[in-house]
Protein backbone atom coordinates (compact mmCIF):
# COMPACT_ATOMS: atom_id res chain seq x y z
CA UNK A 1 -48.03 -24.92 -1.51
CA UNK A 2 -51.74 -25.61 -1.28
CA UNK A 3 -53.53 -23.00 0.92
CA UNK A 4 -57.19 -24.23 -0.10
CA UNK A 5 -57.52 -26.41 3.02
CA UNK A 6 -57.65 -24.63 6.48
CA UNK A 7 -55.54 -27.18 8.17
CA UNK A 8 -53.26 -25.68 5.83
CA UNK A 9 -53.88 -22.51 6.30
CA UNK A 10 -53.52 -23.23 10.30
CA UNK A 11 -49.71 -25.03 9.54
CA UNK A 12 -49.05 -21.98 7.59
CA UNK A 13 -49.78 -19.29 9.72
CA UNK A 14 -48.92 -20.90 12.90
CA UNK A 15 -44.93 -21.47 11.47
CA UNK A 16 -44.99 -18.04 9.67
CA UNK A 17 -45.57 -16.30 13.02
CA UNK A 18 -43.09 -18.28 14.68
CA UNK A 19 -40.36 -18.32 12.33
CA UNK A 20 -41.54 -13.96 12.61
CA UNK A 21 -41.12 -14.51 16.71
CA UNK A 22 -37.82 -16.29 16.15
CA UNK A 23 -36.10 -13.54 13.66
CA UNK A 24 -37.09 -10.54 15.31
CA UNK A 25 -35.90 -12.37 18.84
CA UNK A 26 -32.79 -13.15 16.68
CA UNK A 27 -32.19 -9.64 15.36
CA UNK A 28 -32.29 -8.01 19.01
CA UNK A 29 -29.73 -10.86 20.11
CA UNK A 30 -27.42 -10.01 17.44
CA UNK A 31 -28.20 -6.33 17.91
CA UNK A 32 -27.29 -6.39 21.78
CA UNK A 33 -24.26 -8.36 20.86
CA UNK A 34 -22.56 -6.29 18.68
CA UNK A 35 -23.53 -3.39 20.86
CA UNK A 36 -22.72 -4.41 24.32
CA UNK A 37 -20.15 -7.02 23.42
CA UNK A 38 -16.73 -6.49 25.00
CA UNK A 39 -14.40 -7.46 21.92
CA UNK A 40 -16.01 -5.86 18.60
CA UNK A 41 -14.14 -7.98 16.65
CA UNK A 42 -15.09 -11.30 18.45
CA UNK A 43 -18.90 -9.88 19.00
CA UNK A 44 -19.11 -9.17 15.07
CA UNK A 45 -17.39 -12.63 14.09
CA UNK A 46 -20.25 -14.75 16.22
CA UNK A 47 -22.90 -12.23 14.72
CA UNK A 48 -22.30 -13.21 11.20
CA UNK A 49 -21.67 -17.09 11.96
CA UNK A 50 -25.00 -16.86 13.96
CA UNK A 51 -26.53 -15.20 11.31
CA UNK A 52 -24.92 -17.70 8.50
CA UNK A 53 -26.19 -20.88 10.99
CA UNK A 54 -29.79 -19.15 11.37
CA UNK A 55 -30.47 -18.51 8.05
CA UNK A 56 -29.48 -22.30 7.23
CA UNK A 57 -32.23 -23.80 9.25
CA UNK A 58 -34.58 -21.03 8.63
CA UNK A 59 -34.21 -21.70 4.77
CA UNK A 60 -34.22 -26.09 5.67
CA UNK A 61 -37.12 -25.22 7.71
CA UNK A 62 -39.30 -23.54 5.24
CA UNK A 63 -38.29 -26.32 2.59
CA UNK A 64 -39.54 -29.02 5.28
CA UNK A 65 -43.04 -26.50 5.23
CA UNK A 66 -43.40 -26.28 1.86
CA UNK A 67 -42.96 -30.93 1.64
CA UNK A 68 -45.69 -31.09 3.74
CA UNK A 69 -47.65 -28.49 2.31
């Protein structure tokens, strides 16, 4: 990636501090969940195919970033 523009620099830092926004929402959805769900099992089966499904377009995401970096 080439940070030696500022409209780069902008693109950059505005996804990194959503894709931050987005995980730590993600985390504390997950979190609440598994603690307050009604079937442990079920809660902790949707918690890991979330997390699986997340990480998958987080990861596509930052490759999309770093094409049009």
């Amino acid at each position: 990636m080439d940070f030696s523009t500022p409209a780069n620099l902008l693109i950059a830092g505005v996804y990194y501090v959503l894709a931050g926004f987005l995980t730590f929402f993600s985390l504390f959805g997950l979190y609440t969940l598994i603690r307050y769900g009604k079937n442990s099992l079920l809660s902790l089966s949707v918690a890991v195919f979330y997390s699986i499904f997340f990480l998958k377009i987080l990861a596509d995401s930052y490759t999309t970033l770093k094409t049009i970096l």
